[in-house]
PDB file of N, CA and C in Angstrom:
ATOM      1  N   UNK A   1       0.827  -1.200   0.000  1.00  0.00           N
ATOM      2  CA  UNK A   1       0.000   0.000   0.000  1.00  0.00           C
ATOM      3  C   UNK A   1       0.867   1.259   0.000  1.00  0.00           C
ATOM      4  N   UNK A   2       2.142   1.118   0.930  1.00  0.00           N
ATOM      5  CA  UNK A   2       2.494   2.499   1.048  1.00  0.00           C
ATOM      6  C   UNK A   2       3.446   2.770  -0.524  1.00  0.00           C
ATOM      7  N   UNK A   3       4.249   1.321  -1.383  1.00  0.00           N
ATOM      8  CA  UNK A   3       4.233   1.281  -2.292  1.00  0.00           C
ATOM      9  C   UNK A   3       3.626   2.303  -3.585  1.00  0.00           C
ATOM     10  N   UNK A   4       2.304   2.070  -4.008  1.00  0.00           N
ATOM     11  CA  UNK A   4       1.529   2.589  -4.421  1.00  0.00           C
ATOM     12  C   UNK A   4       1.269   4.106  -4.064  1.00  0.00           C
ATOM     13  N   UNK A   5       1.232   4.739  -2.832  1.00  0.00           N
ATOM     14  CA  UNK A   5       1.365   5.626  -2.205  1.00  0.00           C
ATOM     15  C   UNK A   5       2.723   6.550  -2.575  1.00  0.00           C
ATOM     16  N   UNK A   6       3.787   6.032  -2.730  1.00  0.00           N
ATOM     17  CA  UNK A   6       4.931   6.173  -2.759  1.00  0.00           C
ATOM     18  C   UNK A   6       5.104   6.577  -4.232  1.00  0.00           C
ATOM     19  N   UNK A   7       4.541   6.101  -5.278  1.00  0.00           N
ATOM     20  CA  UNK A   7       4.524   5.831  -6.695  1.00  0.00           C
ATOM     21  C   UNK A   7       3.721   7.193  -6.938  1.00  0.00           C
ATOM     22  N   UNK A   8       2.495   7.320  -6.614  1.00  0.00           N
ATOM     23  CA  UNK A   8       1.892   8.692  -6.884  1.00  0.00           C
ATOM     24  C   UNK A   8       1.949   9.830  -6.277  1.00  0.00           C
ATOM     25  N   UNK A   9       2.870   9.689  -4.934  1.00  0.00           N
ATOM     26  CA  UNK A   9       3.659  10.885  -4.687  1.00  0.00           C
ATOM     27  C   UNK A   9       4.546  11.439  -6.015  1.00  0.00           C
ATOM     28  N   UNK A  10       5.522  10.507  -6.322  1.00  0.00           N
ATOM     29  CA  UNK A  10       6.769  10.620  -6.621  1.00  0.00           C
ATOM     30  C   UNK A  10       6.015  11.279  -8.433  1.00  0.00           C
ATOM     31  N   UNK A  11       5.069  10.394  -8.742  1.00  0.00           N
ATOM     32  CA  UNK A  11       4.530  11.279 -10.605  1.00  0.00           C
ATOM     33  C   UNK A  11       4.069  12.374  -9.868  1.00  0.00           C
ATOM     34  N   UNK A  12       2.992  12.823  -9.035  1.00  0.00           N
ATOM     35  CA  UNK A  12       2.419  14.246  -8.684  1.00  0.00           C
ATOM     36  C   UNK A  12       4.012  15.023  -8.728  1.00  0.00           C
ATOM     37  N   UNK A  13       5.046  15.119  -8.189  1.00  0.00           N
ATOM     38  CA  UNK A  13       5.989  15.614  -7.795  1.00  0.00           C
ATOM     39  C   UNK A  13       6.471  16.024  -9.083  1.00  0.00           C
ATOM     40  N   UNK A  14       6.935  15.117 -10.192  1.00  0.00           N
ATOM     41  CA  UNK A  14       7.087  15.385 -11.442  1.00  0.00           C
ATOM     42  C   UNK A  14       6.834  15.969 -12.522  1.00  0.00           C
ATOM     43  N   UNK A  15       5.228  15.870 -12.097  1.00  0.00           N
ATOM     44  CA  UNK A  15       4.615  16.550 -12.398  1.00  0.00           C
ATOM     45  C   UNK A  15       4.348  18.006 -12.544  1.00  0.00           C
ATOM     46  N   UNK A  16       4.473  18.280 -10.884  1.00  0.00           N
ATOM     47  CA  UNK A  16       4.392  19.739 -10.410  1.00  0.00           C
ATOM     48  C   UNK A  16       6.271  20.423 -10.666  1.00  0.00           C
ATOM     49  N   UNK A  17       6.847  19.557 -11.187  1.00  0.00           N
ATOM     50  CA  UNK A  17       8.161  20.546 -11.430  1.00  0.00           C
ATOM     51  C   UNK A  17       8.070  20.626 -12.838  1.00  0.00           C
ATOM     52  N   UNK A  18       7.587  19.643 -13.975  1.00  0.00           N
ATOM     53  CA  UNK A  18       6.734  19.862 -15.190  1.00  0.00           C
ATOM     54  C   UNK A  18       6.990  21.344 -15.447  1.00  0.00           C
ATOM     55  N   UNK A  19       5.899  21.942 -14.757  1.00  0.00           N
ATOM     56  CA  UNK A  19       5.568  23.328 -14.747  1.00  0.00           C
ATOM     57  C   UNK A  19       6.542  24.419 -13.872  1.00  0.00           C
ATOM     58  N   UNK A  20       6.109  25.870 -14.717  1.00  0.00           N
ATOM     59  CA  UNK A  20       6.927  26.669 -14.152  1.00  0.00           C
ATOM     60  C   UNK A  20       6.706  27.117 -12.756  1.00  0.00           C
ATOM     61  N   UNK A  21       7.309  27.534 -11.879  1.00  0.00           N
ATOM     62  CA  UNK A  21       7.171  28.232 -10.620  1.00  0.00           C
ATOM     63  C   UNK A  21       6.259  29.493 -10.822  1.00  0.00           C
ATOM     64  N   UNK A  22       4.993  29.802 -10.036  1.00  0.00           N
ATOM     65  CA  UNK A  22       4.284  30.597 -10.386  1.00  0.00           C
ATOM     66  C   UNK A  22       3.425  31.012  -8.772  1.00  0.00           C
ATOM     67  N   UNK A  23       3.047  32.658  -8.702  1.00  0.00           N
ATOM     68  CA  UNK A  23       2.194  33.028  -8.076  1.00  0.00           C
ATOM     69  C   UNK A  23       1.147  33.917  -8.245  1.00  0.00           C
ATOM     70  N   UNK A  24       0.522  33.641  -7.043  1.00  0.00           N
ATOM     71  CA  UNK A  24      -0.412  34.807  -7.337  1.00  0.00           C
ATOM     72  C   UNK A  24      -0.457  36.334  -7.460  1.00  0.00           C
ATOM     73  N   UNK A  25      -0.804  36.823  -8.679  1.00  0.00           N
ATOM     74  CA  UNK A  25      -0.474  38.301  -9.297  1.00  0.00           C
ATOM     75  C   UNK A  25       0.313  37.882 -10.934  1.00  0.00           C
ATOM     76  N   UNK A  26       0.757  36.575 -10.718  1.00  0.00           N
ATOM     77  CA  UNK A  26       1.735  36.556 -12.194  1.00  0.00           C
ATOM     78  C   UNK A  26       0.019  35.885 -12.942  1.00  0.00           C
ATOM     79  N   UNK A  27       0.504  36.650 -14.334  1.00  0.00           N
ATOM     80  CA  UNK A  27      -0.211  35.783 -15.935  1.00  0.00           C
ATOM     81  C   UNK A  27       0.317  34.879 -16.644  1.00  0.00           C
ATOM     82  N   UNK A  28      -0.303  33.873 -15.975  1.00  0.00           N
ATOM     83  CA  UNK A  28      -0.185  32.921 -17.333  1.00  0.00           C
ATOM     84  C   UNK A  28      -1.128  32.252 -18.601  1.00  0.00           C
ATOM     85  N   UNK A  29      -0.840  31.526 -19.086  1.00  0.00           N
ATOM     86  CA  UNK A  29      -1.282  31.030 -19.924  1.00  0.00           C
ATOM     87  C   UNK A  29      -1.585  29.171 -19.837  1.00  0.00           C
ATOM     88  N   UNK A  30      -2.726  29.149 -19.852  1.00  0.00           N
ATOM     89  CA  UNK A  30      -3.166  27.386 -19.021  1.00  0.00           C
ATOM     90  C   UNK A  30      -3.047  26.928 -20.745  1.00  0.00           C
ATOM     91  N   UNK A  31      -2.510  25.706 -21.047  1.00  0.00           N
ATOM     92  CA  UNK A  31      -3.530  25.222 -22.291  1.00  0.00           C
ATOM     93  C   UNK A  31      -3.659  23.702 -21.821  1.00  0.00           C
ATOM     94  N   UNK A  32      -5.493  23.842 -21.559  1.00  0.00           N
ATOM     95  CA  UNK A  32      -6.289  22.732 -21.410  1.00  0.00           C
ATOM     96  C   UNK A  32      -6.934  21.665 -22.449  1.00  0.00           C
ATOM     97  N   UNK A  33      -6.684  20.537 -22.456  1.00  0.00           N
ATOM     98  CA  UNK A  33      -7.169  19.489 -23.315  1.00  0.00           C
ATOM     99  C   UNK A  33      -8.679  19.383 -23.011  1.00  0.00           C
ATOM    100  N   UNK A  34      -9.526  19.819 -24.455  1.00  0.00           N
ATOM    101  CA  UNK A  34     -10.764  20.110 -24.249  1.00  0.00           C
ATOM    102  C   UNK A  34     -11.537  18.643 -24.997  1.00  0.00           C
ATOM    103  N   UNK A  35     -12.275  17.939 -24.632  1.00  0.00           N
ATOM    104  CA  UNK A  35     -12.853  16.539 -25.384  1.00  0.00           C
ATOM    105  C   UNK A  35     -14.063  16.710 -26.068  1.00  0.00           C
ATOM    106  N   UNK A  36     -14.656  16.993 -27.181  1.00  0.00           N
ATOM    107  CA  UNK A  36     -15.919  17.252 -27.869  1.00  0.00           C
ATOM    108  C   UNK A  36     -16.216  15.738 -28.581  1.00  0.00           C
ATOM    109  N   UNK A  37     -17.219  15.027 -28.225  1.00  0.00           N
ATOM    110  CA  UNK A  37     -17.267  13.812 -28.591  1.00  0.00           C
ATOM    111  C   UNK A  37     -16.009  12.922 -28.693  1.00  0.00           C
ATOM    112  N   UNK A  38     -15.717  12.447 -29.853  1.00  0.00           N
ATOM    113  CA  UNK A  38     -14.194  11.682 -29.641  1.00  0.00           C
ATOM    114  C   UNK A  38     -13.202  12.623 -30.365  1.00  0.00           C
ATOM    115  N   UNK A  39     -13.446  14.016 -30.469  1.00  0.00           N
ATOM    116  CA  UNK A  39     -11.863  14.653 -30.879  1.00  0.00           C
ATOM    117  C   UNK A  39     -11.627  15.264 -29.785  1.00  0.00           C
ATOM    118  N   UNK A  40     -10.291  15.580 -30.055  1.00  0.00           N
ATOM    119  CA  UNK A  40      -9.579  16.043 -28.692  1.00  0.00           C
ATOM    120  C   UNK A  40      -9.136  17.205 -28.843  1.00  0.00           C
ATOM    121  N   UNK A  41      -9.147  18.631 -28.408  1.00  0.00           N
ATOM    122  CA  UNK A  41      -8.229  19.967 -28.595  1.00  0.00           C
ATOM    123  C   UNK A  41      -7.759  20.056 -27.768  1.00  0.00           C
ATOM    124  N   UNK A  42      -6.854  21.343 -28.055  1.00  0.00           N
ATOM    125  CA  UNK A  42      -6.358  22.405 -26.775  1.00  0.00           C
ATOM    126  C   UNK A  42      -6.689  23.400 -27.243  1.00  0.00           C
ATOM    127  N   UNK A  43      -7.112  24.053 -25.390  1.00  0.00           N
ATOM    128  CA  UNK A  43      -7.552  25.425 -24.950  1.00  0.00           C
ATOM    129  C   UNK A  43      -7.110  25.922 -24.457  1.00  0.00           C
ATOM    130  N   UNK A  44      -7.264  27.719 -24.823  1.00  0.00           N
ATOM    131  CA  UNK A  44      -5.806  28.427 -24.127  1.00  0.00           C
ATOM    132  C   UNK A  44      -6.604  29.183 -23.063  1.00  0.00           C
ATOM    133  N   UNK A  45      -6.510  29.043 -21.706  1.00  0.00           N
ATOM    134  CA  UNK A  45      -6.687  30.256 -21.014  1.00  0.00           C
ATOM    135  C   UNK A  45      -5.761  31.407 -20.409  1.00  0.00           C
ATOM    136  N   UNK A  46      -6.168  32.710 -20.531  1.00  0.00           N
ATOM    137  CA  UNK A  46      -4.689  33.038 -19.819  1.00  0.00           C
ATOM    138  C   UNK A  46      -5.478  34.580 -19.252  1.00  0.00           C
ATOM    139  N   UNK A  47      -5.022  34.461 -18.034  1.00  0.00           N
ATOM    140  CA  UNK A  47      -5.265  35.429 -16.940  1.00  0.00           C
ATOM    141  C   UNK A  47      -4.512  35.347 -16.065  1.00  0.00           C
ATOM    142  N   UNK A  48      -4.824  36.383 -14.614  1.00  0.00           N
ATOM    143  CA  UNK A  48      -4.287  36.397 -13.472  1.00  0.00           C
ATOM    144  C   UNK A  48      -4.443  35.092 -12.322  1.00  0.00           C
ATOM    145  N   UNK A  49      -3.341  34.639 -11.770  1.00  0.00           N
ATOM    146  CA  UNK A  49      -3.465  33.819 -10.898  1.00  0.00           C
ATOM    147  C   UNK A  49      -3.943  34.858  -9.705  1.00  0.00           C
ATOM    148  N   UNK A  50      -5.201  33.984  -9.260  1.00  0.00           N
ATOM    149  CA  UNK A  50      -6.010  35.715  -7.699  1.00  0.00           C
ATOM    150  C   UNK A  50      -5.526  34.054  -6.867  1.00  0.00           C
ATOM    151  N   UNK A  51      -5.371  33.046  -6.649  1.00  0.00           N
ATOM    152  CA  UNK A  51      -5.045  32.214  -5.689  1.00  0.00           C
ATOM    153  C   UNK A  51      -4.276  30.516  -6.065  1.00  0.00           C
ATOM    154  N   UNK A  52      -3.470  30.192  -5.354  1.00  0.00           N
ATOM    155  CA  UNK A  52      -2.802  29.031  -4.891  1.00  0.00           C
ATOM    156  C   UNK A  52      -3.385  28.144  -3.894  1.00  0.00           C
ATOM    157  N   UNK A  53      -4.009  26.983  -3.934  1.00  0.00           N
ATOM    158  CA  UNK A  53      -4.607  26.331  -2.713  1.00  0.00           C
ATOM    159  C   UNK A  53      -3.786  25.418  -2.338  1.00  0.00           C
ATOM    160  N   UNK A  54      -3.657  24.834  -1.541  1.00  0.00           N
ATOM    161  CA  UNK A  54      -2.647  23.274  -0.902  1.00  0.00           C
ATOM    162  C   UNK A  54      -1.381  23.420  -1.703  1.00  0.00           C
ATOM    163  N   UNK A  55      -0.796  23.994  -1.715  1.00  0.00           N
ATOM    164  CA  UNK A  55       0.611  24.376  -2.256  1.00  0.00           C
ATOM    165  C   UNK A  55       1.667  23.463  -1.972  1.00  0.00           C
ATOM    166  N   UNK A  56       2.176  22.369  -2.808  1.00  0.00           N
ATOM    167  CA  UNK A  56       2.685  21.205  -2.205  1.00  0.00           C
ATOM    168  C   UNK A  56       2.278  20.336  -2.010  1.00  0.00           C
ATOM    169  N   UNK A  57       1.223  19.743  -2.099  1.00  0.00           N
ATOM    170  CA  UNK A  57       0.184  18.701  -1.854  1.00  0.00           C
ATOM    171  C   UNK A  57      -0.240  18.086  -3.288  1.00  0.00           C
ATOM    172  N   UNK A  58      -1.254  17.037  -2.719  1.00  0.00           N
ATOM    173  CA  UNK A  58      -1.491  16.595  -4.153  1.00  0.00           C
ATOM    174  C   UNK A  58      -2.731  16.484  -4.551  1.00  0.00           C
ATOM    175  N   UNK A  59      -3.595  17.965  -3.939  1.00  0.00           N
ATOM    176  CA  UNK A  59      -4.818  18.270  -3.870  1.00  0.00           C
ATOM    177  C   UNK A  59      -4.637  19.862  -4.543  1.00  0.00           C
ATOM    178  N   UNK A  60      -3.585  20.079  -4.881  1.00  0.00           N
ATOM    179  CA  UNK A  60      -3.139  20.912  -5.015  1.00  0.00           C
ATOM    180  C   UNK A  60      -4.013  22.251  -6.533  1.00  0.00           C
ATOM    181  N   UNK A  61      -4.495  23.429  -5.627  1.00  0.00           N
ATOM    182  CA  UNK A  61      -5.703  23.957  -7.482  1.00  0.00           C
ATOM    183  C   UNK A  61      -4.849  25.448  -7.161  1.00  0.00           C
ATOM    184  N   UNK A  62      -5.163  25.794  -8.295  1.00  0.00           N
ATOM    185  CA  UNK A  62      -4.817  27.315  -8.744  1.00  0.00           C
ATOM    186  C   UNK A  62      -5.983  27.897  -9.303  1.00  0.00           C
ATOM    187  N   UNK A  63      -6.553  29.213  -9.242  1.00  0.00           N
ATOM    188  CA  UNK A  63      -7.278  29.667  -9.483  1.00  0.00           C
ATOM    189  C   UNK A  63      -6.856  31.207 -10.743  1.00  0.00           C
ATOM    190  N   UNK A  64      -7.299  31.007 -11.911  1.00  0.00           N
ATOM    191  CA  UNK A  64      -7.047  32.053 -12.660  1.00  0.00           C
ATOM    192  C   UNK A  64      -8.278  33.071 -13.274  1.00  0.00           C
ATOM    193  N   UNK A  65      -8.089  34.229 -13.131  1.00  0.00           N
ATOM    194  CA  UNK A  65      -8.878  35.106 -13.570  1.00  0.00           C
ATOM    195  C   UNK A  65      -9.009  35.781 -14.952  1.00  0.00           C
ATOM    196  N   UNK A  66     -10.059  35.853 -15.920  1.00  0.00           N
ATOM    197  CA  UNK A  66      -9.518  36.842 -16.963  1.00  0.00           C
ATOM    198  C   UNK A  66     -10.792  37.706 -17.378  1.00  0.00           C
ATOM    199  N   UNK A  67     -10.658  38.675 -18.032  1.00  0.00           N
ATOM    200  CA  UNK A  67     -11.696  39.349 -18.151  1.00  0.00           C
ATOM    201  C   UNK A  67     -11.942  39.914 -19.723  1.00  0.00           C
ATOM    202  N   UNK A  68     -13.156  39.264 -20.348  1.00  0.00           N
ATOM    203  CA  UNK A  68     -13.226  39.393 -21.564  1.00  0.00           C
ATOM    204  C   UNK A  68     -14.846  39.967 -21.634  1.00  0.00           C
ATOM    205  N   UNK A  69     -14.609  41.036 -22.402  1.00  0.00           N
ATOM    206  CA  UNK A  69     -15.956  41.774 -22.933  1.00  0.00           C
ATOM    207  C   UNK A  69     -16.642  42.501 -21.823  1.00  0.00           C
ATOM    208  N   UNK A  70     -15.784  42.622 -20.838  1.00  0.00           N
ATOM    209  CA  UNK A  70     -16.109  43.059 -19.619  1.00  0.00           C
ATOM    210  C   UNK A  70     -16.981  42.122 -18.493  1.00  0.00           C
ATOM    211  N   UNK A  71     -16.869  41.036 -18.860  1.00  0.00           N
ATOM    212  CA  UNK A  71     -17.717  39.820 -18.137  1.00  0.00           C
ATOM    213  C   UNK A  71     -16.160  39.367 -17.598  1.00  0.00           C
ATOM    214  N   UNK A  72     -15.954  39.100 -16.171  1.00  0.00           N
ATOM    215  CA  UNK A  72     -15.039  38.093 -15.161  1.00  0.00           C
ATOM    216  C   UNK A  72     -15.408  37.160 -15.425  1.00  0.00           C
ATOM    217  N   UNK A  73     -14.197  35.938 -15.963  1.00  0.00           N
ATOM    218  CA  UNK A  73     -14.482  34.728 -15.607  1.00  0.00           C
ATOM    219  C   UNK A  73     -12.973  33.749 -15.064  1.00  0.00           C
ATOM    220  N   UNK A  74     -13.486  33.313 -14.238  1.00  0.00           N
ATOM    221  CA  UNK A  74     -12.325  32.119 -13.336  1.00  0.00           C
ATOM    222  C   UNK A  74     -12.813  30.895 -13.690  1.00  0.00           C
ATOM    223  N   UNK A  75     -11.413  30.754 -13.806  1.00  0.00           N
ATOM    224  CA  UNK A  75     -11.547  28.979 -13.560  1.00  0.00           C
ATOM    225  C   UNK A  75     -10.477  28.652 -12.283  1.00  0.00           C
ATOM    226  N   UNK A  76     -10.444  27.497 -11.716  1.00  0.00           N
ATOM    227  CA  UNK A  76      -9.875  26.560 -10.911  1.00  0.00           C
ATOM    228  C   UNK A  76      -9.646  25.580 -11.700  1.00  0.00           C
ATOM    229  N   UNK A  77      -8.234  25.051 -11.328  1.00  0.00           N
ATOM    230  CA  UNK A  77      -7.510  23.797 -12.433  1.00  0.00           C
ATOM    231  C   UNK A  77      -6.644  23.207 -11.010  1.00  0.00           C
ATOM    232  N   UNK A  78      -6.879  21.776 -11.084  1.00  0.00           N
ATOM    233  CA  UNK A  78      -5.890  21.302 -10.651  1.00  0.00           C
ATOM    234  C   UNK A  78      -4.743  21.146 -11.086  1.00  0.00           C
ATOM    235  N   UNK A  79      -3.353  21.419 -10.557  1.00  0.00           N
ATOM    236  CA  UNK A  79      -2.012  20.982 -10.516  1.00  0.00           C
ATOM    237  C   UNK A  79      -1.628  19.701 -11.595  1.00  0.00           C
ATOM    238  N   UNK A  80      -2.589  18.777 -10.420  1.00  0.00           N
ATOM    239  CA  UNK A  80      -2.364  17.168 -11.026  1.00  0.00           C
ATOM    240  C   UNK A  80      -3.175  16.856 -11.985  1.00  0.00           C
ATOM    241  N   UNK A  81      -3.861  17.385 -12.685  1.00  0.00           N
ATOM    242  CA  UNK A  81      -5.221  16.695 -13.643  1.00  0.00           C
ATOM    243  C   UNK A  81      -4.281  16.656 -15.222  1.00  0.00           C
ATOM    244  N   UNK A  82      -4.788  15.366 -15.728  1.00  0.00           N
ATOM    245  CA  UNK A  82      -4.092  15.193 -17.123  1.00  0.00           C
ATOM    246  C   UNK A  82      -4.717  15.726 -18.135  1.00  0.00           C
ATOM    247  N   UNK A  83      -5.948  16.904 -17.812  1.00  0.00           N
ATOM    248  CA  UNK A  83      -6.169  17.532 -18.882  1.00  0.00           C
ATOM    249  C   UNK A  83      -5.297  18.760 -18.999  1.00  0.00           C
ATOM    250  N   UNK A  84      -4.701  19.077 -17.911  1.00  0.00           N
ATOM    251  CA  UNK A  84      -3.259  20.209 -18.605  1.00  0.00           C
ATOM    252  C   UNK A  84      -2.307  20.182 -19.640  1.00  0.00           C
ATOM    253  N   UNK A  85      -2.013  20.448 -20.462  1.00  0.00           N
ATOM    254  CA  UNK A  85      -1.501  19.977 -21.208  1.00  0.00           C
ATOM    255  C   UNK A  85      -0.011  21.090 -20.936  1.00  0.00           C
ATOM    256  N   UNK A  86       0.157  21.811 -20.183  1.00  0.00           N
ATOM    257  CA  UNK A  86       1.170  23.060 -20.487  1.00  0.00           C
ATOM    258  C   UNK A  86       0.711  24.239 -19.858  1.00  0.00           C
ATOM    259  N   UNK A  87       1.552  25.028 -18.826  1.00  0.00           N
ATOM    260  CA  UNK A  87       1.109  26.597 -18.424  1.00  0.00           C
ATOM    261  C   UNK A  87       2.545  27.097 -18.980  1.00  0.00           C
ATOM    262  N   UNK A  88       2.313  28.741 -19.334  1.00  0.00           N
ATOM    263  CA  UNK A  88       3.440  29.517 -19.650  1.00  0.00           C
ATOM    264  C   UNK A  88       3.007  30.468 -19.419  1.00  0.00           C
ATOM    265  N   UNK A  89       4.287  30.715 -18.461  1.00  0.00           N
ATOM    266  CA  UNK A  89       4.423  32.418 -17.196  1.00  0.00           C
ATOM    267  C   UNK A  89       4.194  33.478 -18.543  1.00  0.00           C
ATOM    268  N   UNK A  90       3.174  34.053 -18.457  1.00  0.00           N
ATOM    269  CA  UNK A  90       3.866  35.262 -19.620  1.00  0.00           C
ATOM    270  C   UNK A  90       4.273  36.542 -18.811  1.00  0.00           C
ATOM    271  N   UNK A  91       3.740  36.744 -17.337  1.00  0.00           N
ATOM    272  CA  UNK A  91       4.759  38.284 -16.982  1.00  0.00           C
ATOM    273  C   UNK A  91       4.534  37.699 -15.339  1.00  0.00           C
ATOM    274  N   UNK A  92       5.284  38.462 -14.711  1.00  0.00           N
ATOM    275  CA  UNK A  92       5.565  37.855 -12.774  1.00  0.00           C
ATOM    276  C   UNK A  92       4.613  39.676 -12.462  1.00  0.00           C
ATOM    277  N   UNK A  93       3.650  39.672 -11.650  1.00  0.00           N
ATOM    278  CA  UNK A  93       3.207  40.455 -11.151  1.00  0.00           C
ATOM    279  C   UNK A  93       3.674  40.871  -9.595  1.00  0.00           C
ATOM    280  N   UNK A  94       3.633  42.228  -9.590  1.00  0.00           N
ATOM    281  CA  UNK A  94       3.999  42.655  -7.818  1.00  0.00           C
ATOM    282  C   UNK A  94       2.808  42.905  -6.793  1.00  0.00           C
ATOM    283  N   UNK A  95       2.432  41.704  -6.356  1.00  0.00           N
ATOM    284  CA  UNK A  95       1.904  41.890  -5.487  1.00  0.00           C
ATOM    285  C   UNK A  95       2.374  41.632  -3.897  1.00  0.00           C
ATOM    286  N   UNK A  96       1.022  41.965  -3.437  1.00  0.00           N
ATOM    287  CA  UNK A  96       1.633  41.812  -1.564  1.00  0.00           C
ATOM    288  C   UNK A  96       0.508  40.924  -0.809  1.00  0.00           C
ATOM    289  N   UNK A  97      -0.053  40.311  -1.460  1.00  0.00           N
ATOM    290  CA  UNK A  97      -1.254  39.597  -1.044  1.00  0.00           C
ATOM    291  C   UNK A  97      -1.037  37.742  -1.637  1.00  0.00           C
ATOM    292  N   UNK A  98      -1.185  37.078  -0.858  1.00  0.00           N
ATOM    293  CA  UNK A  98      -1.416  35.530  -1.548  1.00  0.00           C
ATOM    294  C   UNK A  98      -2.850  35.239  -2.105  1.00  0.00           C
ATOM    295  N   UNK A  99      -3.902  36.028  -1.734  1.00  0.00           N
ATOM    296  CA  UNK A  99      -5.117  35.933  -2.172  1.00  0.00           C
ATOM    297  C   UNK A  99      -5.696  37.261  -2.991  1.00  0.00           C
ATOM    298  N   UNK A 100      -6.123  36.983  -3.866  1.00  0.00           N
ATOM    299  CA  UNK A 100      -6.189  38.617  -4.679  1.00  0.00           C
ATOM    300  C   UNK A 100      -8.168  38.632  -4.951  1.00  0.00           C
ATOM    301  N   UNK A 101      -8.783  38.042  -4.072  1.00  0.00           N
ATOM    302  CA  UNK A 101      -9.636  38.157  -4.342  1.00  0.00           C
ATOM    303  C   UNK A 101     -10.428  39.792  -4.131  1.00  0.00           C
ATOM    304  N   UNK A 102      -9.627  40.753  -4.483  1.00  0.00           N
ATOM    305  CA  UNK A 102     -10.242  42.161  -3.854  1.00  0.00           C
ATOM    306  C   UNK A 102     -10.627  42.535  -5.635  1.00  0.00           C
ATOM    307  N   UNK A 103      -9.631  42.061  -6.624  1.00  0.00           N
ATOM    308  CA  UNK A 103      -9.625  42.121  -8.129  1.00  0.00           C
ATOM    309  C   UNK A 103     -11.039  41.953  -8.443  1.00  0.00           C
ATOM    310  N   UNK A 104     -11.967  40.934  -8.009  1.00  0.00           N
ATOM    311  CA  UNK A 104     -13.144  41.177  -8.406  1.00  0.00           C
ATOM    312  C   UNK A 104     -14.100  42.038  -8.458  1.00  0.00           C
ATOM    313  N   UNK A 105     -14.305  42.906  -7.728  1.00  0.00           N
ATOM    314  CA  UNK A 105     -14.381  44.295  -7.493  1.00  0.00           C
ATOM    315  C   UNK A 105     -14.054  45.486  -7.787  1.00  0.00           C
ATOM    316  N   UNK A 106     -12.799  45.121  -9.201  1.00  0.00           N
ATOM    317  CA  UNK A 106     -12.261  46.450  -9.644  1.00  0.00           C
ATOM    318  C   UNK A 106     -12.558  46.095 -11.148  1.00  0.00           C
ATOM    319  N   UNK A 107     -12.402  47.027 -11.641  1.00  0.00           N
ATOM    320  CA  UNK A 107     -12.424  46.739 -13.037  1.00  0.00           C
ATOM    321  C   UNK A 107     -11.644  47.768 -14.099  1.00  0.00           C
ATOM    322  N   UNK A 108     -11.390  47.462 -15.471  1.00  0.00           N
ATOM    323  CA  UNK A 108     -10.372  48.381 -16.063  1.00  0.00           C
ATOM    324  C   UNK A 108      -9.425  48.933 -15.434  1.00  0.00           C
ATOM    325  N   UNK A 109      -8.636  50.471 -15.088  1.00  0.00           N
ATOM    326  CA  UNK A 109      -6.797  50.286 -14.940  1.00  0.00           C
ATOM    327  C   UNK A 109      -7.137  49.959 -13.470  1.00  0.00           C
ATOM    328  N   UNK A 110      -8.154  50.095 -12.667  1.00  0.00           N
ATOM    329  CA  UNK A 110      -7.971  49.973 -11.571  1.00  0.00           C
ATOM    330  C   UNK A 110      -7.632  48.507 -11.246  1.00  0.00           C
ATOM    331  N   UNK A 111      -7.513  47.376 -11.862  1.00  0.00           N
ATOM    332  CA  UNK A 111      -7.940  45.979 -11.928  1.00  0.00           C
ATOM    333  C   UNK A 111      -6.272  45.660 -12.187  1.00  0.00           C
ATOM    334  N   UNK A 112      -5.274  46.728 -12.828  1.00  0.00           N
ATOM    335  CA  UNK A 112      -4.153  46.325 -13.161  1.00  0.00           C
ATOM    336  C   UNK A 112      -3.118  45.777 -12.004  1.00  0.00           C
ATOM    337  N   UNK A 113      -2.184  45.361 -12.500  1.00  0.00           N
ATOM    338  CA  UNK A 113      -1.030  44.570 -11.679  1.00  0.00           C
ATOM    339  C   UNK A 113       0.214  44.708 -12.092  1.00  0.00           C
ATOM    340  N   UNK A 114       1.103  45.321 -10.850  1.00  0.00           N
ATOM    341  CA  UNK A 114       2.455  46.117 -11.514  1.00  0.00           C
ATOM    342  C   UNK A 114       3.436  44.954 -12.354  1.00  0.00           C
ATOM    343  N   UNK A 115       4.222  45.319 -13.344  1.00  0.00           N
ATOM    344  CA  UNK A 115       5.227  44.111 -13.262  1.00  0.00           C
ATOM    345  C   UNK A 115       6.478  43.783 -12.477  1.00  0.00           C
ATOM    346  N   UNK A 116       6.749  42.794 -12.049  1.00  0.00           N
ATOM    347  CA  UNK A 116       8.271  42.491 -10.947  1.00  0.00           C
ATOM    348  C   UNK A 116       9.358  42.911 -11.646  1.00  0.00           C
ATOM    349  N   UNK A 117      10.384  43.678 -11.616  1.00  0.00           N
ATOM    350  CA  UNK A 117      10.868  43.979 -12.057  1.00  0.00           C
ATOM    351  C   UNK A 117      11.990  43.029 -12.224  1.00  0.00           C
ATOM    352  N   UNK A 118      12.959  42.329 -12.702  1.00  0.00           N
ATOM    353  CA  UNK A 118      14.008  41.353 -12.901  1.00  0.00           C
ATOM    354  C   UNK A 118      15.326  41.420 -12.107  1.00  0.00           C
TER     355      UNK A 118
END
């Protein structure tokens, strides 16, 4: 048992280094494997990460924000789910908060997020 245990630690782990190091305030770009009867795509989402949940774990979700046509929409993605196919950092944001849920509430420049500088 602990075998088995041991085995899906060790892919989650692989998994999660897979991907780039990322927080909340940075944009990325998710591309999700979308299933429409038996064909298969990819889908690009790309917004603000407003949260990180179980960070290290293997319950592990991220929450991304984006805002199109002036309608908010989030999704939550797990870490571990094999419909990820790929995230890419496109800019590191400066924030001071691990939870950015105040963003919902703002909208246009007020809604913006500085960039980290290098």
């Amino acid at each position: 048992m602990s075998q088995l245990l041991d085995l899906i630690n060790q892919e989650a782990k692989e998994r999660r280094a897979s991907f780039p190091d990322f927080a909340a305030g940075d944009t990325i770009n998710v591309h999700v494997k979308i299933r429409e009867g038996n064909k298969e795509r990819i889908q690009q989402f790309q917004g603000v990460v407003i949260q990180r949940r179980n960070a290290g774990h293997n319950g592990e979700t991220f929450t991304v924000r984006k805002v199109s046509n002036q309608i908010g929409t989030e999704r939550i993605f797990p870490i571990i789910s094999p419909n990820l196919d790929k995230i890419e950092l496109v800019r590191r944001g400066k924030v001071r908060r691990a939870r950015l849920f105040y963003l919902r509430g703002l909208s246009g420049k007020a809604a913006r997020i500085k960039e980290k500088r290098a």
